[in-house]
C-alpha atoms as a PDB file:
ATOM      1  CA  UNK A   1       0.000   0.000   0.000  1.00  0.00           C
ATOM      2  CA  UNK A   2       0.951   3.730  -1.056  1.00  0.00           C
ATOM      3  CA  UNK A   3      -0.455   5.592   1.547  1.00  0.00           C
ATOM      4  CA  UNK A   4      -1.225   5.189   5.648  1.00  0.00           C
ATOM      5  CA  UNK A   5      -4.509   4.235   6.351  1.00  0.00           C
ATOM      6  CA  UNK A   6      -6.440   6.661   8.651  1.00  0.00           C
ATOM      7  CA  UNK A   7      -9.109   5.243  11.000  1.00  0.00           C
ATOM      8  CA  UNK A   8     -12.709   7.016  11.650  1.00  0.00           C
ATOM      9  CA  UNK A   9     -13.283   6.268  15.489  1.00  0.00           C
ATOM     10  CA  UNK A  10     -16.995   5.738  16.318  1.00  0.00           C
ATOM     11  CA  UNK A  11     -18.684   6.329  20.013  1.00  0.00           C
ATOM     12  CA  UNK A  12     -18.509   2.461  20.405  1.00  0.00           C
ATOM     13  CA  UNK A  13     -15.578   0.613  20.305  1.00  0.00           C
ATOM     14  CA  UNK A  14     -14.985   0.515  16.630  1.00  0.00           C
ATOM     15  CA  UNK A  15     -13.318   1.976  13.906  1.00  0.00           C
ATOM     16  CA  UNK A  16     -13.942   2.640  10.571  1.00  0.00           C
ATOM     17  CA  UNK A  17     -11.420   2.742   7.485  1.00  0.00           C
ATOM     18  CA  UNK A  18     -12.152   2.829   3.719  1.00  0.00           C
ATOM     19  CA  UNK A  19     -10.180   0.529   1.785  1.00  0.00           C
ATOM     20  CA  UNK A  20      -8.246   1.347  -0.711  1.00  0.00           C
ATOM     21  CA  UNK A  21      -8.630  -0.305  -4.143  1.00  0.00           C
ATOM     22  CA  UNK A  22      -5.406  -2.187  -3.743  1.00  0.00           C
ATOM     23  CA  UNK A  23      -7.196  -4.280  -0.675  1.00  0.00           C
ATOM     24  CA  UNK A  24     -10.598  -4.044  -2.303  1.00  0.00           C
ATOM     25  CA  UNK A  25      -8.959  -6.160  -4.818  1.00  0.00           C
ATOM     26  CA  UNK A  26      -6.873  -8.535  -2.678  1.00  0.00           C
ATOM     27  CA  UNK A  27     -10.326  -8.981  -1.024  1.00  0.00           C
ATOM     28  CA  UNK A  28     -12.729  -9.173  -4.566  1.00  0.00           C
ATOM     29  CA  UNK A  29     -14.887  -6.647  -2.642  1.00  0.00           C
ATOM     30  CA  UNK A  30     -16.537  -3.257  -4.581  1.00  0.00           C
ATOM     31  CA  UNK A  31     -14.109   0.016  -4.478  1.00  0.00           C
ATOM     32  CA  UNK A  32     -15.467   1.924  -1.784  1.00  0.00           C
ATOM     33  CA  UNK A  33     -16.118  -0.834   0.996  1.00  0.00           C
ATOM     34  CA  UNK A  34     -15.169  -0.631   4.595  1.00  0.00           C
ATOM     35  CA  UNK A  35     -13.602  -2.609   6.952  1.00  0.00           C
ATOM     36  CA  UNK A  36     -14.873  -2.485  10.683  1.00  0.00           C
ATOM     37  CA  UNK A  37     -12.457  -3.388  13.220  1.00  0.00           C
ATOM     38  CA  UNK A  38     -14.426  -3.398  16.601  1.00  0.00           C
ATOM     39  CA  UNK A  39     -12.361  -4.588  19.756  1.00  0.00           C
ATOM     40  CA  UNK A  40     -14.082  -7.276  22.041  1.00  0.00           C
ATOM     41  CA  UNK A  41     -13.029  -9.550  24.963  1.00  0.00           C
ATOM     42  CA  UNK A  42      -9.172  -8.720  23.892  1.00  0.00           C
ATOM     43  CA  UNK A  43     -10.026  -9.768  20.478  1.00  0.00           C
ATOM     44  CA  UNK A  44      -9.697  -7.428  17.050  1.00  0.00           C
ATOM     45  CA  UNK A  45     -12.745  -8.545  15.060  1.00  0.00           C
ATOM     46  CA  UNK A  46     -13.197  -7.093  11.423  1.00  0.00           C
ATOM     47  CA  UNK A  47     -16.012  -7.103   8.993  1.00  0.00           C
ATOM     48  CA  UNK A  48     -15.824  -5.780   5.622  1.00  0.00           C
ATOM     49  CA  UNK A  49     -18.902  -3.471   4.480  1.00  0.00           C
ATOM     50  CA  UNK A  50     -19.586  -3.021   0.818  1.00  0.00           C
ATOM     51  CA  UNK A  51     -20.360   0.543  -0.753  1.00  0.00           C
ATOM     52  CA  UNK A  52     -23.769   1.805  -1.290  1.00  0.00           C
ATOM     53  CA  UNK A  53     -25.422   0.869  -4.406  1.00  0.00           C
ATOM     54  CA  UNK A  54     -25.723   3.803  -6.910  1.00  0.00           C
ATOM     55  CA  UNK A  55     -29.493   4.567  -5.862  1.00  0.00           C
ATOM     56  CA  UNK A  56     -29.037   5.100  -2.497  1.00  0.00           C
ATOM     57  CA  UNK A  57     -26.112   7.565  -2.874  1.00  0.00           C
ATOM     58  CA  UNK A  58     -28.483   8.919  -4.886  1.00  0.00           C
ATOM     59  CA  UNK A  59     -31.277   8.875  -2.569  1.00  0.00           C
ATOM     60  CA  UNK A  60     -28.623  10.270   0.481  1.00  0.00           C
ATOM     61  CA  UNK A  61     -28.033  12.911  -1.470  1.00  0.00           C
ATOM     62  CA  UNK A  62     -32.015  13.778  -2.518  1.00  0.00           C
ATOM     63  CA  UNK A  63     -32.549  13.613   0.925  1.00  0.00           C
ATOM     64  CA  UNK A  64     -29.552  15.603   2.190  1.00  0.00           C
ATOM     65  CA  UNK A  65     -30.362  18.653  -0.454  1.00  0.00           C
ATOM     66  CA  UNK A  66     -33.659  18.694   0.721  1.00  0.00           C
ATOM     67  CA  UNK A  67     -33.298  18.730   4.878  1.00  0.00           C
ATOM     68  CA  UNK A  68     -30.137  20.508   4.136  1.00  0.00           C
ATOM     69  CA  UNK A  69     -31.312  23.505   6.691  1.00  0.00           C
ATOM     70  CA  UNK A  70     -32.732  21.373   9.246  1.00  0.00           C
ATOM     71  CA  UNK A  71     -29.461  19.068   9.307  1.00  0.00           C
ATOM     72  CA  UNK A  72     -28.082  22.176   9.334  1.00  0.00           C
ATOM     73  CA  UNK A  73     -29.547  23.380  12.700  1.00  0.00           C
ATOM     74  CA  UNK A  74     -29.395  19.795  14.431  1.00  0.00           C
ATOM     75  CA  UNK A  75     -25.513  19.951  13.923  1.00  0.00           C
ATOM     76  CA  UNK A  76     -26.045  23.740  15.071  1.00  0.00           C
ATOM     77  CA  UNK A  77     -27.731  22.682  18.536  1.00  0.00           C
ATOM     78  CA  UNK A  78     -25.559  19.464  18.735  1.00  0.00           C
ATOM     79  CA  UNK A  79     -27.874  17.292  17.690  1.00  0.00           C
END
């Protein structure tokens, strides 16, 4: 791999990193999918998510132009 990999940390005990096409291939998994380390009784456990289907990026982003100023104020207030 090229570059270093840098983790999203979610409030659980997980972490989120896109894979790079490199490791989407080692893997035959869709550019774009996930992996989803989570740490549990001492153990790393991973799970690879694929990307969204065309439609529902689609349909995120309908949906995020359209609530755009109430999303807006939710991350305003702190959700």
């Amino acid at each position: 791999m090229t570059s270093m990999l840098t983790p999203t940390k979610t409030e659980y005990d997980s972490w989120l990193i896109e894979m790079p096409p490199e490791m989407a291939q080692a893997a035959q998994v869709a550019e774009g999918s996930y992996i989803v380390f989570q740490i549990s009784d001492g153990k790393v456990l991973a799970e690879i998510l694929p990307s969204a289907p065309p439609e529902i990026k689609e349909m995120v982003r309908q949906i995020s132009e359209q609530f755009h100023d109430a999303f807006a104020e939710m991350k305003r207030l702190g959700d």
